[in-house]
PDB file of N, CA and C in Angstrom:
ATOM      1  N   UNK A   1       0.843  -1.171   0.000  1.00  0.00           N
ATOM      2  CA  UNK A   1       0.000   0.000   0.000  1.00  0.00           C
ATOM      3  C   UNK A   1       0.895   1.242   0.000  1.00  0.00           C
ATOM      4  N   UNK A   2       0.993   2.202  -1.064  1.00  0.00           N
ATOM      5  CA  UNK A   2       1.344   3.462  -1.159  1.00  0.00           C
ATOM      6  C   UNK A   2       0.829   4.310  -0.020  1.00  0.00           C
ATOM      7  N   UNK A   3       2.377   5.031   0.794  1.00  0.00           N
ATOM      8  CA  UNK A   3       1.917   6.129   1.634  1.00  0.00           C
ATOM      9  C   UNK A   3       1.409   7.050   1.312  1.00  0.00           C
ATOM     10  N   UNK A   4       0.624   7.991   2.308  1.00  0.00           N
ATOM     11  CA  UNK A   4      -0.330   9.454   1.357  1.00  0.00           C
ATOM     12  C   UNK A   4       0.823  10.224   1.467  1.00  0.00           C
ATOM     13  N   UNK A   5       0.266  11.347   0.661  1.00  0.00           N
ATOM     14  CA  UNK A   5       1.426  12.364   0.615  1.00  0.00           C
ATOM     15  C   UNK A   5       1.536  12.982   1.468  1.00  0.00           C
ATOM     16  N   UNK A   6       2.737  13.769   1.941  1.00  0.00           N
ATOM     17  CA  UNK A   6       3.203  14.322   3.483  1.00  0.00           C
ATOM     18  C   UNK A   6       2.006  15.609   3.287  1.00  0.00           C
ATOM     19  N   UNK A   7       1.540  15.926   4.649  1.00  0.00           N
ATOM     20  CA  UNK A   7       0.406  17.119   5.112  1.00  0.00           C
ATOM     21  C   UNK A   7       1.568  18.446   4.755  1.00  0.00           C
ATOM     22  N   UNK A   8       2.810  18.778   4.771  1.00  0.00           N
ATOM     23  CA  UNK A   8       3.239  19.999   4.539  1.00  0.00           C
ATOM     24  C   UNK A   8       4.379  19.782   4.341  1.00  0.00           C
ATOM     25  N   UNK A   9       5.431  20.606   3.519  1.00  0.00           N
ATOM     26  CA  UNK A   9       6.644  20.601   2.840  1.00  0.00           C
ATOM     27  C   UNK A   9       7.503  19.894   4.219  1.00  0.00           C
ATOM     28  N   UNK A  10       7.310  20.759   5.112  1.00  0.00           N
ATOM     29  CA  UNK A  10       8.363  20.270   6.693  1.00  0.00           C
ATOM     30  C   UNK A  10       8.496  19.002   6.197  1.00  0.00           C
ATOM     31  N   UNK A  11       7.222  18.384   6.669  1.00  0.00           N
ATOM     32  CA  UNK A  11       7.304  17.135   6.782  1.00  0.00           C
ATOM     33  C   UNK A  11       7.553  16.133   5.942  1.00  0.00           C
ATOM     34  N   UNK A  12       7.700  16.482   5.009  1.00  0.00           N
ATOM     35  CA  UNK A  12       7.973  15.780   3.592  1.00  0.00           C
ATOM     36  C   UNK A  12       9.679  15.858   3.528  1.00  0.00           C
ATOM     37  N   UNK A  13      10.320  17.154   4.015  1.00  0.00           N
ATOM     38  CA  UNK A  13      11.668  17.104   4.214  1.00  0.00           C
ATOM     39  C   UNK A  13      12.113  15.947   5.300  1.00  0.00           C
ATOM     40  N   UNK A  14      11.162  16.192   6.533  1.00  0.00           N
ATOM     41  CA  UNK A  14      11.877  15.472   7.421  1.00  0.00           C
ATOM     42  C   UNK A  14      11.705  13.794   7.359  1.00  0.00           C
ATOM     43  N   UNK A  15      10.794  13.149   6.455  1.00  0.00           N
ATOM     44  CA  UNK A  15      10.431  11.585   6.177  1.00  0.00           C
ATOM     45  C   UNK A  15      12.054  11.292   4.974  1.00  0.00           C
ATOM     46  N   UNK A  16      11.826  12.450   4.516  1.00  0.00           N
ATOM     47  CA  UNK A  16      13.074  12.393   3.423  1.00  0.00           C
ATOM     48  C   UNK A  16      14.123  12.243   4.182  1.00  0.00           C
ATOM     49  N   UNK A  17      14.248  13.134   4.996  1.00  0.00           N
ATOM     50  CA  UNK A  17      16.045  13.129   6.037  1.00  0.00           C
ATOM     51  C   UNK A  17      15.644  11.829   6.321  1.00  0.00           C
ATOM     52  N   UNK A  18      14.804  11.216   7.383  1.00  0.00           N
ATOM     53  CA  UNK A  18      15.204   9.767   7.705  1.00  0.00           C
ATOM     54  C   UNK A  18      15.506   8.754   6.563  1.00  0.00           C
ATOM     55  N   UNK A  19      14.670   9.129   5.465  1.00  0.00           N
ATOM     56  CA  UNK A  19      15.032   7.966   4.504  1.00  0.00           C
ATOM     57  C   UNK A  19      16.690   8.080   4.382  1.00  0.00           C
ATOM     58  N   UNK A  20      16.770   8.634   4.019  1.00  0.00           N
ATOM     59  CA  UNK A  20      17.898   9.224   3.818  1.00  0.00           C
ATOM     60  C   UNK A  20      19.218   8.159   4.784  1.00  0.00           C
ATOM     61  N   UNK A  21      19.287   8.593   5.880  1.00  0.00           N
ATOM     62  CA  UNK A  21      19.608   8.560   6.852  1.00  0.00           C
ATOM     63  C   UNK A  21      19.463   6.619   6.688  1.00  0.00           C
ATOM     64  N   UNK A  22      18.482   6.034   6.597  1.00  0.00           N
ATOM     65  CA  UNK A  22      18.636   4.588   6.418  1.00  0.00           C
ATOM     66  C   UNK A  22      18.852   3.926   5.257  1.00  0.00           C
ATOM     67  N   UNK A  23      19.060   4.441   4.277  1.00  0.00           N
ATOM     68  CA  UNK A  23      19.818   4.144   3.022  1.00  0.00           C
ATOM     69  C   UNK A  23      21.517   4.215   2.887  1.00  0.00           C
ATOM     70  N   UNK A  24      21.640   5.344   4.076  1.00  0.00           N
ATOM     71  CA  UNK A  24      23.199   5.309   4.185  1.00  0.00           C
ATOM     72  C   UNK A  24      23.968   4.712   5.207  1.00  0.00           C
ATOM     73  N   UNK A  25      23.008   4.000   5.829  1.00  0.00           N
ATOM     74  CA  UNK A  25      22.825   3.042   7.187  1.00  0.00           C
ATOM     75  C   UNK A  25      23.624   1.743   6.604  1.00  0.00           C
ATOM     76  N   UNK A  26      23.065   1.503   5.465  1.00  0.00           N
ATOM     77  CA  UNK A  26      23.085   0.185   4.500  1.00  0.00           C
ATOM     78  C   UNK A  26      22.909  -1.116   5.071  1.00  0.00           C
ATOM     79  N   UNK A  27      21.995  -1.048   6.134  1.00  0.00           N
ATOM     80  CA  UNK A  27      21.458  -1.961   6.927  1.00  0.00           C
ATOM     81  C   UNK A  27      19.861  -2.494   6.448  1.00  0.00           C
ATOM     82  N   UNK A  28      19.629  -1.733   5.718  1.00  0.00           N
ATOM     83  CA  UNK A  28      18.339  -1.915   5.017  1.00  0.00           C
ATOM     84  C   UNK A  28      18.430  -3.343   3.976  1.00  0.00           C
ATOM     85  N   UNK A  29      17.490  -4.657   4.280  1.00  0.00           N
ATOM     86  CA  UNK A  29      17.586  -5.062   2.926  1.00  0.00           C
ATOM     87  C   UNK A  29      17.099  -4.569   1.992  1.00  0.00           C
ATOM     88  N   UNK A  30      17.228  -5.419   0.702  1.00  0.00           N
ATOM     89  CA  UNK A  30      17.137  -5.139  -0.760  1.00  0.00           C
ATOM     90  C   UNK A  30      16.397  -4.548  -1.109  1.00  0.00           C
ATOM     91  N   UNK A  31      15.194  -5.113  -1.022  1.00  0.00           N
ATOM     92  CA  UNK A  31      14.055  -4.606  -0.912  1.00  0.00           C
ATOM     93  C   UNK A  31      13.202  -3.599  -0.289  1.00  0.00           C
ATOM     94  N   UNK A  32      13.527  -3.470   0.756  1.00  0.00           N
ATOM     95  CA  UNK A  32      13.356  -2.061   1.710  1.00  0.00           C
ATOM     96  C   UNK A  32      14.380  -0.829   1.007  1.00  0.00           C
ATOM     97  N   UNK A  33      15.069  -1.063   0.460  1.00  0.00           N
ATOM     98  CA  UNK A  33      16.131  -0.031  -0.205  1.00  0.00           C
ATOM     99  C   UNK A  33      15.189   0.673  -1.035  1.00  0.00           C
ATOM    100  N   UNK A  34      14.958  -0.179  -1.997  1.00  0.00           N
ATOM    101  CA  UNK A  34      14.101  -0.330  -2.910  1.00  0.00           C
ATOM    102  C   UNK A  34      12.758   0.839  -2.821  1.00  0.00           C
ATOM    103  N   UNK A  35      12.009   0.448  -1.947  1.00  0.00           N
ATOM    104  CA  UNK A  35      10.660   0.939  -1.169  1.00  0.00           C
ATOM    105  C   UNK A  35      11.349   2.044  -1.308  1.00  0.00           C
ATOM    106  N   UNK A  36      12.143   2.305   0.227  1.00  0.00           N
ATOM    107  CA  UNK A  36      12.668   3.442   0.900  1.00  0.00           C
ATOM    108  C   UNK A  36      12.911   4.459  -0.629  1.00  0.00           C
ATOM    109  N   UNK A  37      13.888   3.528  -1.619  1.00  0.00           N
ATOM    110  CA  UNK A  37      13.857   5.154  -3.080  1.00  0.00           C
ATOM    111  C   UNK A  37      12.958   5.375  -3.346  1.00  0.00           C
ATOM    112  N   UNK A  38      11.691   4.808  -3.732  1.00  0.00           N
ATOM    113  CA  UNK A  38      10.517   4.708  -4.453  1.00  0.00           C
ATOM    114  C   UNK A  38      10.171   6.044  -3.630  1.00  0.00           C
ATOM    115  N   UNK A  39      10.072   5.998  -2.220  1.00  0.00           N
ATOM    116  CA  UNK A  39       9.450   6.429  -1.455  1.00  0.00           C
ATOM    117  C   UNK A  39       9.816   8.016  -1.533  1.00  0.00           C
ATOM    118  N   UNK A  40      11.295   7.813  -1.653  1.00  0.00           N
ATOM    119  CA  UNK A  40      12.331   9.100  -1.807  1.00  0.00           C
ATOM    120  C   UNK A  40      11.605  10.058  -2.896  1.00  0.00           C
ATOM    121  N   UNK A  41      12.032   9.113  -3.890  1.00  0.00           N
ATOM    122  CA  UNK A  41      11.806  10.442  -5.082  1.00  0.00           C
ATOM    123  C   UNK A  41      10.379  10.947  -5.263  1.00  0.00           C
ATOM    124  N   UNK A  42       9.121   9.882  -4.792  1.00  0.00           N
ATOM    125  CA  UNK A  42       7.802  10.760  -4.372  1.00  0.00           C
ATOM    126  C   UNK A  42       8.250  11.975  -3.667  1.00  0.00           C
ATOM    127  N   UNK A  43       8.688  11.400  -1.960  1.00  0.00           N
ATOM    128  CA  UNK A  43       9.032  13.196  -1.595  1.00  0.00           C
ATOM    129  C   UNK A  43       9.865  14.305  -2.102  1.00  0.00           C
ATOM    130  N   UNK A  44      10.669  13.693  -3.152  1.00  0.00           N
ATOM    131  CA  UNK A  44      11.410  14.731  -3.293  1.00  0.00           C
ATOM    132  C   UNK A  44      10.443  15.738  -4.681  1.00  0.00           C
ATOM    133  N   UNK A  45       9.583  14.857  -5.833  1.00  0.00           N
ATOM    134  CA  UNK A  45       9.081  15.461  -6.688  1.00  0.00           C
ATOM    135  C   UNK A  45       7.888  16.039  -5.469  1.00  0.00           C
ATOM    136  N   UNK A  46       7.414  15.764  -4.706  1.00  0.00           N
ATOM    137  CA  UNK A  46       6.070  16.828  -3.578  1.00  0.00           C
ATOM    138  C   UNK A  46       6.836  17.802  -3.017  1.00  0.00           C
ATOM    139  N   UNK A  47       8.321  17.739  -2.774  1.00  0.00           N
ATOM    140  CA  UNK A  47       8.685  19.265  -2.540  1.00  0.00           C
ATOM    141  C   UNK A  47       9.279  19.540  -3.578  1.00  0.00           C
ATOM    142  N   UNK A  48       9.251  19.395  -4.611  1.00  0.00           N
ATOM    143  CA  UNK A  48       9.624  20.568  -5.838  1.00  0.00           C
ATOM    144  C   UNK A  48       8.545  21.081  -6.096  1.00  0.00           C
ATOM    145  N   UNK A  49       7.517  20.579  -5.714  1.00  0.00           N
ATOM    146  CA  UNK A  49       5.954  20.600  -6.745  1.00  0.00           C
ATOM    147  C   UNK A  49       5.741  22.356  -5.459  1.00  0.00           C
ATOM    148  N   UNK A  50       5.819  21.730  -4.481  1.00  0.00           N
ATOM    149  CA  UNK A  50       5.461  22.571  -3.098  1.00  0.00           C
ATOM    150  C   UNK A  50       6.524  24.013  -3.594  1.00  0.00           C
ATOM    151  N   UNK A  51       7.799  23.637  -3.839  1.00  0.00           N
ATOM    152  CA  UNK A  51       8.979  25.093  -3.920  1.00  0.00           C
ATOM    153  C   UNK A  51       7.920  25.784  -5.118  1.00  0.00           C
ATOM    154  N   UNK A  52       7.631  25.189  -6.431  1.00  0.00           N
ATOM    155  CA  UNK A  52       7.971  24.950  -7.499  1.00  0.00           C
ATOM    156  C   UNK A  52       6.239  26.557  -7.421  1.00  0.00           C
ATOM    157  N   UNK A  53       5.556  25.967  -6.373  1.00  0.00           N
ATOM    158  CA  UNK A  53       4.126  26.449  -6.562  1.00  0.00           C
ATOM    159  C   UNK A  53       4.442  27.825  -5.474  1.00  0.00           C
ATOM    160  N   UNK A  54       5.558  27.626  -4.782  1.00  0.00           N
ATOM    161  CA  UNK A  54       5.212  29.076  -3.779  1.00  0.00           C
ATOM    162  C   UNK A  54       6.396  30.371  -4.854  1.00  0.00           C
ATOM    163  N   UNK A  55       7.182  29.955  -5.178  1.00  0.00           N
ATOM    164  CA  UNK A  55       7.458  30.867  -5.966  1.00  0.00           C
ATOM    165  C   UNK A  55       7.304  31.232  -6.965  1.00  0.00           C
ATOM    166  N   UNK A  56       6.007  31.030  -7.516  1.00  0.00           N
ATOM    167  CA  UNK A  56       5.340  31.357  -8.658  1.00  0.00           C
ATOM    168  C   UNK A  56       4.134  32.605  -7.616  1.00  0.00           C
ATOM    169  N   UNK A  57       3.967  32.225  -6.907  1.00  0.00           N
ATOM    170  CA  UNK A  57       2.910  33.088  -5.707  1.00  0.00           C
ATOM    171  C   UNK A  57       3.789  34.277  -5.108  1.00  0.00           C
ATOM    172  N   UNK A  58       5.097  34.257  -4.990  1.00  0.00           N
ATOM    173  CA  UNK A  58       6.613  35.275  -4.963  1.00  0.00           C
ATOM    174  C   UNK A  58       6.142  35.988  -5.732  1.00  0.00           C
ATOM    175  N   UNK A  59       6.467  35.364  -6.870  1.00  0.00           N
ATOM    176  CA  UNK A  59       6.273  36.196  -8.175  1.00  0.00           C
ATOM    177  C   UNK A  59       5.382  36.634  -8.702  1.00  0.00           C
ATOM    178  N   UNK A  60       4.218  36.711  -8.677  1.00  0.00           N
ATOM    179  CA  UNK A  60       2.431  36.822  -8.490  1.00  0.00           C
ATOM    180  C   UNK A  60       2.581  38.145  -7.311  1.00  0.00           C
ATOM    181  N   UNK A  61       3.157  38.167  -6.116  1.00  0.00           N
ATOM    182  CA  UNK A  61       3.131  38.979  -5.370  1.00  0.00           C
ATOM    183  C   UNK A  61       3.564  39.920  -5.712  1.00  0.00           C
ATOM    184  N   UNK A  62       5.314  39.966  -6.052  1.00  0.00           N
ATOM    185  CA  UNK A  62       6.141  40.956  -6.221  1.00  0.00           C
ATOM    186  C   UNK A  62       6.157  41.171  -7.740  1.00  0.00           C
ATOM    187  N   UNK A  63       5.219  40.768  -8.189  1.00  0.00           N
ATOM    188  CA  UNK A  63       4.619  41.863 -10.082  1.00  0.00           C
ATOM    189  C   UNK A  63       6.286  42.005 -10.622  1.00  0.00           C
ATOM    190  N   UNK A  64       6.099  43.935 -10.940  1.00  0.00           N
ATOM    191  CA  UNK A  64       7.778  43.980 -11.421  1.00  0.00           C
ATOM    192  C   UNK A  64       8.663  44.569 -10.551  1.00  0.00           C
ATOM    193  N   UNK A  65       7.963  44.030  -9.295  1.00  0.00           N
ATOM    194  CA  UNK A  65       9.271  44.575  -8.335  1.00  0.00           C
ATOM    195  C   UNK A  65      10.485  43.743  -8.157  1.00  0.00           C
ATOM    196  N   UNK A  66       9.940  42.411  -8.524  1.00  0.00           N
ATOM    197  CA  UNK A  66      11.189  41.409  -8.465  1.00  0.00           C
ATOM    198  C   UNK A  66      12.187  41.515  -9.248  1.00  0.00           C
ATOM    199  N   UNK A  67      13.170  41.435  -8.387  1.00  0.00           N
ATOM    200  CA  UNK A  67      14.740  42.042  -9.002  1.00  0.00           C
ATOM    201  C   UNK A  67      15.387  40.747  -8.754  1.00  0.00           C
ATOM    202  N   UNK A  68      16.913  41.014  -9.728  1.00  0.00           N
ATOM    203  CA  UNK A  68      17.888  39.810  -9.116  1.00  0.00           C
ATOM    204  C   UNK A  68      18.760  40.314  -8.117  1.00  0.00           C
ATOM    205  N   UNK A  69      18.724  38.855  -7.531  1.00  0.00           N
ATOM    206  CA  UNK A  69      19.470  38.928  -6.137  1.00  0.00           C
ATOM    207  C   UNK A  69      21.267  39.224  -6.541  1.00  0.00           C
ATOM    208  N   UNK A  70      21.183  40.462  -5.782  1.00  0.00           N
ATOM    209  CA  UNK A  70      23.076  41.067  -5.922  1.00  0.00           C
ATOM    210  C   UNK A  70      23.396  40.574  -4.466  1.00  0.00           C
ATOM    211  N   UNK A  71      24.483  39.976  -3.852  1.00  0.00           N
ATOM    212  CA  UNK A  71      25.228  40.212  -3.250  1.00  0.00           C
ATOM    213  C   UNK A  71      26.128  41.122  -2.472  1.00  0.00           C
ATOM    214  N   UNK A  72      25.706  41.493  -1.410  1.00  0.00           N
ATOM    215  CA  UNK A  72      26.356  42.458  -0.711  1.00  0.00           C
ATOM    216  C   UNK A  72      27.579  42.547  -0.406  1.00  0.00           C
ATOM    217  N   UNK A  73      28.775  43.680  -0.631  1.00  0.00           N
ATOM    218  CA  UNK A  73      29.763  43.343   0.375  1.00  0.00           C
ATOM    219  C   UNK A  73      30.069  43.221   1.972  1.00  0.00           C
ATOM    220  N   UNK A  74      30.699  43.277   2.357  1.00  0.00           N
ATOM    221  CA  UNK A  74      31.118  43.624   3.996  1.00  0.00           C
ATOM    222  C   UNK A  74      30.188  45.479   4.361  1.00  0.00           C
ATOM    223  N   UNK A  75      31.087  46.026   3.300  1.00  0.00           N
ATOM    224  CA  UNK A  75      30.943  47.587   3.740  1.00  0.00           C
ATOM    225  C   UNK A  75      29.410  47.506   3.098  1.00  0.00           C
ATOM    226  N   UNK A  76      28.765  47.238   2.475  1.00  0.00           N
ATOM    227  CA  UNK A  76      27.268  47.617   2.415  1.00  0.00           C
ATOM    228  C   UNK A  76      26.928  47.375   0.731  1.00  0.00           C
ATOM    229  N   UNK A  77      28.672  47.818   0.069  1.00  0.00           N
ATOM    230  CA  UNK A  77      28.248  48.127  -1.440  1.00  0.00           C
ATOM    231  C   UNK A  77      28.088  46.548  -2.081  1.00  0.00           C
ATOM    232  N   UNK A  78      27.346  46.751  -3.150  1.00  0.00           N
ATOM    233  CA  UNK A  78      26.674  46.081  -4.190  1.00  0.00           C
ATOM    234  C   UNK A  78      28.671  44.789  -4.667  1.00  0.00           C
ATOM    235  N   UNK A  79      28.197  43.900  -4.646  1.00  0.00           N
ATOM    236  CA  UNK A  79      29.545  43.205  -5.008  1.00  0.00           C
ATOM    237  C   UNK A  79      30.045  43.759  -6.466  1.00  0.00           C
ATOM    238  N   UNK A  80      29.424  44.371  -7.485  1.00  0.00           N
ATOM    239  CA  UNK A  80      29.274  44.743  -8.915  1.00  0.00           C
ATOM    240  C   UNK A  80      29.838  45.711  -9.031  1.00  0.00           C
ATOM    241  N   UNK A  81      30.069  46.799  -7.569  1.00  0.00           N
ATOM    242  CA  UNK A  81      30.016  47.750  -7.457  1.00  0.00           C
ATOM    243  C   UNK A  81      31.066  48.166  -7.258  1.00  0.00           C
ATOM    244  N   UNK A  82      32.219  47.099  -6.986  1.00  0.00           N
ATOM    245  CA  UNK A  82      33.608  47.112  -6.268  1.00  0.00           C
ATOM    246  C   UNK A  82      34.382  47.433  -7.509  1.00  0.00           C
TER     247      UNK A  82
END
């Protein structure tokens, strides 16, 4: 039986860290490996889907105010700027 999908991004990260975490265990048999990826790359395509949908709502928000991200120096100025 297929698990449901995680209730919120958190939690979809943190089922991922454990998988994670018992795949590099390598205590898992074959088959549980197996599962455990299957299982993986569901959460990992539900948080792209999750990134994938809030920054389109970023961008929906911030119209044409959205700029690219510059890098600051130490003293304040623009890294471009040096």
């Amino acid at each position: 039986m297929a698990k449901s999908a995680p209730k919120t991004f958190e939690a979809a990260l943190e089922e991922l860290e454990k998988l994670v975490d018992s795949l590099e265990s390598g205590e898992l048999p074959l088959a549980d490996s197996l599962a455990a990826y299957k299982r993986g790359a569901e959460l990992l395509k539900y948080a792209q889907a999750e990134l994938a949908q809030v920054e389109q709502q970023v961008k929906v928000l911030e119209g044409d105010v959205l700029k690219p991200f510059v890098l600051s120096g130490a003293n304040g100025a623009n890294a471009t700027d040096e």
